[in-house]
N, C-alpha and C. Protein backbone atom coordinates (compact mmCIF):
# COMPACT_ATOMS: atom_id res chain seq x y z
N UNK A 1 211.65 335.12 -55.12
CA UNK A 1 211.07 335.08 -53.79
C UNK A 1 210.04 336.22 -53.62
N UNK A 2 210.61 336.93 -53.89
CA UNK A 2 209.59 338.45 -53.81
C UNK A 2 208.26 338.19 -54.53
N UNK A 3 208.65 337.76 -56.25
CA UNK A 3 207.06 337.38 -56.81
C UNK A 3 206.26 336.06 -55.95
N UNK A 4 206.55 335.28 -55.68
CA UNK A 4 206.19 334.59 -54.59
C UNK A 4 205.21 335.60 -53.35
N UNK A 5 205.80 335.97 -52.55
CA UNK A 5 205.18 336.88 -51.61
C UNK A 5 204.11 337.75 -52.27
N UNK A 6 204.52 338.42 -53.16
CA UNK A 6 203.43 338.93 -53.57
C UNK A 6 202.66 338.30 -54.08
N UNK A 7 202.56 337.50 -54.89
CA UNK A 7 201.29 336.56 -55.07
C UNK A 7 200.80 335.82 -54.15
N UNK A 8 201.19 335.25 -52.82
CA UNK A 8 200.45 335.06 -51.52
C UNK A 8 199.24 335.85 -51.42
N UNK A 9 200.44 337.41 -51.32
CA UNK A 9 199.38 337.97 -50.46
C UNK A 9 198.36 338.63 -51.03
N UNK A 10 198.12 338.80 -52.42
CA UNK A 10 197.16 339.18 -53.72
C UNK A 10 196.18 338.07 -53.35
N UNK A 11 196.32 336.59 -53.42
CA UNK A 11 195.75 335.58 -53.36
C UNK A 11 194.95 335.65 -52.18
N UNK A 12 195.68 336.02 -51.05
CA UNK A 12 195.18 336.67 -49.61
C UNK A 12 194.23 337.14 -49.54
N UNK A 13 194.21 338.11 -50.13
CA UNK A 13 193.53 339.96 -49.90
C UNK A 13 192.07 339.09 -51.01
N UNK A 14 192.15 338.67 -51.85
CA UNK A 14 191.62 338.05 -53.14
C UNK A 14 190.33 337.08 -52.37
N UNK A 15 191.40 336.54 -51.93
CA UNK A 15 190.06 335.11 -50.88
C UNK A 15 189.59 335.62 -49.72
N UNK A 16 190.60 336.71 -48.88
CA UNK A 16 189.55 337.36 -47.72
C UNK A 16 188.21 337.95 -48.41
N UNK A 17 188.53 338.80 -49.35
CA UNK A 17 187.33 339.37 -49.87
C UNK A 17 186.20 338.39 -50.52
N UNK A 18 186.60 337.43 -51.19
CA UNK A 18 185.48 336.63 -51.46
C UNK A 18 184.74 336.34 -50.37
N UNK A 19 185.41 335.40 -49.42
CA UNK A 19 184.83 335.18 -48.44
C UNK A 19 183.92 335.81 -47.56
N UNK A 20 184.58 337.45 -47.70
CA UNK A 20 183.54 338.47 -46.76
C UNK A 20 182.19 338.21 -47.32
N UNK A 21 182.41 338.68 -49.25
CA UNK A 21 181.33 338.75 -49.85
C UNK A 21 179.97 337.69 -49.48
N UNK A 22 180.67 336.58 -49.67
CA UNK A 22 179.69 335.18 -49.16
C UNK A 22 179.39 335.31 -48.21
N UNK A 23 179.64 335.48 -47.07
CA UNK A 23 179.12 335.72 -45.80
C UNK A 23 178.39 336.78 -45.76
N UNK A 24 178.41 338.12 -46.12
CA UNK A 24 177.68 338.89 -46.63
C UNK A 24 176.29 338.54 -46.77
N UNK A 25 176.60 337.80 -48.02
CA UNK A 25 175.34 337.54 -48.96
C UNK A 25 174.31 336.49 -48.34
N UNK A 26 174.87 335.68 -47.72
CA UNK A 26 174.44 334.20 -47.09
C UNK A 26 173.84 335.10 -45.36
N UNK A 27 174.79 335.47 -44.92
CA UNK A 27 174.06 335.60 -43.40
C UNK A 27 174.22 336.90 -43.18
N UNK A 28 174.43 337.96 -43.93
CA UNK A 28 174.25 339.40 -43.06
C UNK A 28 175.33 340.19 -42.82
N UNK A 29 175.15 341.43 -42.65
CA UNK A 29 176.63 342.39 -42.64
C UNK A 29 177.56 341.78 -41.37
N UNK A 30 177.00 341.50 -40.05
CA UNK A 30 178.02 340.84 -38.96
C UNK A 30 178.87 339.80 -39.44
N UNK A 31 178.36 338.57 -40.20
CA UNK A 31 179.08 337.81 -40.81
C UNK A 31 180.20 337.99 -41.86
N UNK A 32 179.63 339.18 -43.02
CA UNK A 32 180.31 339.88 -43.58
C UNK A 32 181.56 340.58 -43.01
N UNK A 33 181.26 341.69 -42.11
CA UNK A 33 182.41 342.19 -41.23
C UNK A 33 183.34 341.19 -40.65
N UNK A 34 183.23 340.35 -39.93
CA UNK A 34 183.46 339.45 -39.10
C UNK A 34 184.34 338.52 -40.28
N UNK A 35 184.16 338.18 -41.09
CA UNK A 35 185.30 337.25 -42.37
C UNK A 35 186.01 337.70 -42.62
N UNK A 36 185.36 339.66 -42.89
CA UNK A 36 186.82 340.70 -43.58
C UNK A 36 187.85 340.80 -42.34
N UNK A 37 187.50 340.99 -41.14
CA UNK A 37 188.15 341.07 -40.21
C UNK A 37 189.31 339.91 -40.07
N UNK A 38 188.48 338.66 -40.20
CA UNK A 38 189.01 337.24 -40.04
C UNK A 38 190.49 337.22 -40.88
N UNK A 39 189.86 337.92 -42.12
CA UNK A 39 190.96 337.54 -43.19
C UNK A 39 192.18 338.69 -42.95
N UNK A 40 191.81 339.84 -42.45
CA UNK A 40 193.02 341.06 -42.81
C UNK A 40 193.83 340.65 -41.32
N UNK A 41 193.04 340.23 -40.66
CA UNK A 41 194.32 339.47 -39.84
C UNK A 41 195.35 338.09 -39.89
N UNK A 42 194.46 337.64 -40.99
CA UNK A 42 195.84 336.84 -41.63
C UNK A 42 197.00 337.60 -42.41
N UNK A 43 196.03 338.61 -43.43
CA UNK A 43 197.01 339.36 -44.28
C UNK A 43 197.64 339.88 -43.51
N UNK A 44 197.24 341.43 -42.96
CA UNK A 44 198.05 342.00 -42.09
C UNK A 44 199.40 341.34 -41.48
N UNK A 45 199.04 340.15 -40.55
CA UNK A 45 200.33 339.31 -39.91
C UNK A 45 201.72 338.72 -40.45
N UNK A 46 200.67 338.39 -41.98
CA UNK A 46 201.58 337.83 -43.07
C UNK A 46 202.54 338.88 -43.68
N UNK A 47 201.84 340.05 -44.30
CA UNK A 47 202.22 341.40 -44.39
C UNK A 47 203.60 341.46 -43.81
N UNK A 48 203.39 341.73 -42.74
CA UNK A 48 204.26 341.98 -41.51
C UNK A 48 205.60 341.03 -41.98
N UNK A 49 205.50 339.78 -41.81
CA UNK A 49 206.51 338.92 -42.07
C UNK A 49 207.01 338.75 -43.06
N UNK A 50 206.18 339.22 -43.99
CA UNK A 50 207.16 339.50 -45.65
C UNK A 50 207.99 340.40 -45.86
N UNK A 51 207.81 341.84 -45.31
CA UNK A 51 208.65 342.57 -45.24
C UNK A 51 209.80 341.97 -44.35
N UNK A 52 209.63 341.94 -42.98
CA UNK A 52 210.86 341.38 -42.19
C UNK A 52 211.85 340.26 -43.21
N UNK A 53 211.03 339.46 -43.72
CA UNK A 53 211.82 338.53 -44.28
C UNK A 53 212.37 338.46 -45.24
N UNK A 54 212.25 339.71 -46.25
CA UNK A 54 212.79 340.42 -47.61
C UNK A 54 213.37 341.32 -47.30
N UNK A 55 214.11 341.73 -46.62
CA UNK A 55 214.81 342.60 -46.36
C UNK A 55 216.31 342.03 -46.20
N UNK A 56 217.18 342.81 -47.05
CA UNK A 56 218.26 342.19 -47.10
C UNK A 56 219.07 341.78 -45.64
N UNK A 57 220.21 341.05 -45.51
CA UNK A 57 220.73 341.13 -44.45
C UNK A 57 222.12 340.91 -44.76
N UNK A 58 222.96 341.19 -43.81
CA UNK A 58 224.62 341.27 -44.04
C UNK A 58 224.49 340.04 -43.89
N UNK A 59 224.41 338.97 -43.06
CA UNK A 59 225.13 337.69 -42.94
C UNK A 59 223.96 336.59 -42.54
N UNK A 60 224.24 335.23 -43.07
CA UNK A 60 223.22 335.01 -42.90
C UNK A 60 222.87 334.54 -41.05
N UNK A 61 223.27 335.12 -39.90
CA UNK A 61 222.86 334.77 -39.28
C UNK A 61 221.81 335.79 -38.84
N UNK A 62 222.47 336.73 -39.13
CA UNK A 62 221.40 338.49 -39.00
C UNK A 62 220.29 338.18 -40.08
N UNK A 63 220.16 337.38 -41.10
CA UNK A 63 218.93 336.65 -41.85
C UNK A 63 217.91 335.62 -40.61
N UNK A 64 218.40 334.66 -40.14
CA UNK A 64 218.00 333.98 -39.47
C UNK A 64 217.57 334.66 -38.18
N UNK A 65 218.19 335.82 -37.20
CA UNK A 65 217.24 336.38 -36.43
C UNK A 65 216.32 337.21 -36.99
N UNK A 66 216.38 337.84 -37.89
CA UNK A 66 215.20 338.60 -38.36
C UNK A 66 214.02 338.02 -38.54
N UNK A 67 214.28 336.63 -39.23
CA UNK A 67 213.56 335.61 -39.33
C UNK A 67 212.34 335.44 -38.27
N UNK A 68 213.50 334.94 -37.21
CA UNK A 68 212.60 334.64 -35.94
C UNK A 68 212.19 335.80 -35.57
N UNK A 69 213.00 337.08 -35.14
CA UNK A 69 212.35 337.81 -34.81
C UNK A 69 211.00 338.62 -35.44
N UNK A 70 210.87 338.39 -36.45
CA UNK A 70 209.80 338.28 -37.46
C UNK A 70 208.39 337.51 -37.53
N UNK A 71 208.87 336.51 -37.28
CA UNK A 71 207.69 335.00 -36.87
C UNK A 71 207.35 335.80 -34.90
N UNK A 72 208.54 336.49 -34.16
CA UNK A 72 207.59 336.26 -33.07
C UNK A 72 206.78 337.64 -33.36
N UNK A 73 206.92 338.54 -33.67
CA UNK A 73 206.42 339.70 -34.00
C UNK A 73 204.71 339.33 -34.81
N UNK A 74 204.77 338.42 -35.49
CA UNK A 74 204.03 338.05 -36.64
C UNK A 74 202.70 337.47 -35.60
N UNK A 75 203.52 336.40 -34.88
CA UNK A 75 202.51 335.88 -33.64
C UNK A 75 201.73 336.79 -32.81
N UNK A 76 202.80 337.75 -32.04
CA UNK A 76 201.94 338.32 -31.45
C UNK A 76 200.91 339.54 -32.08
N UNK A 77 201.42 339.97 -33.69
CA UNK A 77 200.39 340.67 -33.80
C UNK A 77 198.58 340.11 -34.13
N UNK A 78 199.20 338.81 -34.17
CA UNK A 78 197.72 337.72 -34.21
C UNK A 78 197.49 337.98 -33.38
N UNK A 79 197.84 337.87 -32.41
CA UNK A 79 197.00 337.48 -30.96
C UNK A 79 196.31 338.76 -30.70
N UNK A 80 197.00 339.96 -30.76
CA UNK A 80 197.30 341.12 -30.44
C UNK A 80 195.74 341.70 -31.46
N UNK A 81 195.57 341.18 -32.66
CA UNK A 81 194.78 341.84 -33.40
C UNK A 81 193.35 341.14 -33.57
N UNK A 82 193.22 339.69 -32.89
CA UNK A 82 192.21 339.04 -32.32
C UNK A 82 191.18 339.50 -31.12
N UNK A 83 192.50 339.95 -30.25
CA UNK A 83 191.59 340.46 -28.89
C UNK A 83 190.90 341.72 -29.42
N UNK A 84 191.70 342.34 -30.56
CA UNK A 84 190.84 343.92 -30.86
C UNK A 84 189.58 343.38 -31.45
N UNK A 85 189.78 342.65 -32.39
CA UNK A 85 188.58 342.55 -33.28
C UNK A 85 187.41 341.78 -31.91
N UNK A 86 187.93 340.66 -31.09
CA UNK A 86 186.89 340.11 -30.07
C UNK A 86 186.33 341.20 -29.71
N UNK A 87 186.31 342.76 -29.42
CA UNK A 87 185.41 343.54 -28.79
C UNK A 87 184.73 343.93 -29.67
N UNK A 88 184.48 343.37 -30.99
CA UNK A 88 183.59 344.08 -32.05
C UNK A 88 182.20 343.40 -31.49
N UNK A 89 181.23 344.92 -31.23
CA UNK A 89 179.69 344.06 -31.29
C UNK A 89 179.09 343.02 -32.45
N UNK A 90 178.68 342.30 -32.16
CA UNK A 90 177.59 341.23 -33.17
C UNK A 90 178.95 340.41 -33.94
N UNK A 91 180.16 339.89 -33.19
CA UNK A 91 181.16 339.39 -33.81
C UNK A 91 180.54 338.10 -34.52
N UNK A 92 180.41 337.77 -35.44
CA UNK A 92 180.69 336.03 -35.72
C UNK A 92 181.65 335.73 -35.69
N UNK A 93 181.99 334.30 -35.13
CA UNK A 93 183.29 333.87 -34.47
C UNK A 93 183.41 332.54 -36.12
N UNK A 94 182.24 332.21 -36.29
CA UNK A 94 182.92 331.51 -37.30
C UNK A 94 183.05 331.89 -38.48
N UNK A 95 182.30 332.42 -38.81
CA UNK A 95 182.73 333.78 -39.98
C UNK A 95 184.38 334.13 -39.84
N UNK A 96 184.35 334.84 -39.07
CA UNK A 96 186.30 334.85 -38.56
C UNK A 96 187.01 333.92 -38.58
N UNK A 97 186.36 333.08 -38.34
CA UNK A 97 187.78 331.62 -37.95
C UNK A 97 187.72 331.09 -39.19
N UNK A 98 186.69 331.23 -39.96
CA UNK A 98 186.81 330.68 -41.48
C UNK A 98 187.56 331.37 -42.31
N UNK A 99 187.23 332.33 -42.39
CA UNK A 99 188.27 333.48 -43.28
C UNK A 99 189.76 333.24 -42.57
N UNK A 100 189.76 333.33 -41.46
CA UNK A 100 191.50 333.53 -40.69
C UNK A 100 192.10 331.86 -41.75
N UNK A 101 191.28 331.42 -41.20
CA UNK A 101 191.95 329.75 -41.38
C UNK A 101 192.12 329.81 -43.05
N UNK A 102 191.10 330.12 -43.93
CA UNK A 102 191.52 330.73 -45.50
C UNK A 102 192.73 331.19 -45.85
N UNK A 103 193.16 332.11 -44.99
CA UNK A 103 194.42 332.70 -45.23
C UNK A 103 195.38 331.71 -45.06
N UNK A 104 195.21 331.43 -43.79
CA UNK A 104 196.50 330.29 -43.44
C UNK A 104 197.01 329.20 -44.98
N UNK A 105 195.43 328.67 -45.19
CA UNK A 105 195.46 327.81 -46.08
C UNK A 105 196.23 328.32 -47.62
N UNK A 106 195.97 329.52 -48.02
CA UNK A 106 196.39 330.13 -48.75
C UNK A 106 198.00 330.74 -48.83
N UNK A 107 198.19 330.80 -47.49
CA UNK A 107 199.65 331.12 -47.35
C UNK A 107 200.35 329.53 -47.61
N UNK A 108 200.21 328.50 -47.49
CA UNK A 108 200.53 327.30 -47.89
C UNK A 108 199.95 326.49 -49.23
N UNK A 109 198.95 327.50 -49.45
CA UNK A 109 198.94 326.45 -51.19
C UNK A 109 199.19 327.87 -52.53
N UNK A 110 199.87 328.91 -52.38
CA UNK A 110 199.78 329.54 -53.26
C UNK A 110 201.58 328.58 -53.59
N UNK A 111 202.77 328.70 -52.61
CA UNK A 111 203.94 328.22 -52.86
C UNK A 111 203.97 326.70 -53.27
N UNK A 112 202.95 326.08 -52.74
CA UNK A 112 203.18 324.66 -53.65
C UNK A 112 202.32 324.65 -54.71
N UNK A 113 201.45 325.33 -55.34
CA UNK A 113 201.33 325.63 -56.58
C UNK A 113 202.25 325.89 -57.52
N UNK A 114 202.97 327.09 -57.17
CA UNK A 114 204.22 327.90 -58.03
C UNK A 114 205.66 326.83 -58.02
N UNK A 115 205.30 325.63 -57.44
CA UNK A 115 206.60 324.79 -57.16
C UNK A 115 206.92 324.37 -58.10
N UNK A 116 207.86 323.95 -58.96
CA UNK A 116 208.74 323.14 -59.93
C UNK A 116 207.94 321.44 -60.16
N UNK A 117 207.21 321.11 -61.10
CA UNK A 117 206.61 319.86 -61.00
C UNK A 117 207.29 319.17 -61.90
N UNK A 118 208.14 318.00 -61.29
CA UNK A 118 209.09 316.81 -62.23
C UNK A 118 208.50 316.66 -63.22
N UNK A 119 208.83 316.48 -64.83
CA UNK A 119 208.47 315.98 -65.81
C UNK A 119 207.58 316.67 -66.35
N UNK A 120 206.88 318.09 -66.20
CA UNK A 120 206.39 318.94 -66.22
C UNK A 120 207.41 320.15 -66.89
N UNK A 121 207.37 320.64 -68.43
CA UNK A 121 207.88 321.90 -68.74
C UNK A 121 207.54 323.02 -68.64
């Protein structure tokens, strides 16, 4: 589980930065800023919830609130780290929403990559 997480979030940190770069290169440092931003608030959030969720627990129901309490923590530091970055001058919004949404995407295809494929050794 742990190598799991960490390869997310390598994969994460990996594609935010590409992405900055391209935006960068294509439309300008705002766009640039504005992707890195996009993306470390996926990482960051994700961040957040990997630890909560690797952390041992006595039973598994003290697993299962950490859990949640983890996912709501996780939420609001999105929200929480959106409104900061919205006061950045010369924001690109889609620059950001592309990179954010990268991550997402990445937090869901690094584990079905690493998955067990039938008939496959």
């Amino acid at each position: 589980m742990r190598q799991t997480a960490v390869r997310i979030l390598a994969w994460q940190a990996g594609v935010g930065v590409l992405i900055a770069v391209v935006c960068l290169v294509l439309w300008g440092v705002p766009a640039g800023v504005s992707a890195l931003a996009g993306a470390a608030i996926g990482t960051i959030a994700n961040l957040y919830m990997t630890f909560k969720a690797l952390r041992p627990a006595r039973t598994p129901g003290a697993a299962l609130g950490a859990l949640y309490m983890g996912q709501l923590v996780k939420v609001a530091l999105t929200i929480g780290l959106f409104v900061a970055v919205a006061r950045l001058p010369g924001l690109v919004w889609t620059a950001l929403l592309v990179a954010y949404i990268a991550m997402l995407v990445v937090f869901w295809w690094v584990p079905f990559r690493m998955a067990p494929r039938p008939g496959v050794s």
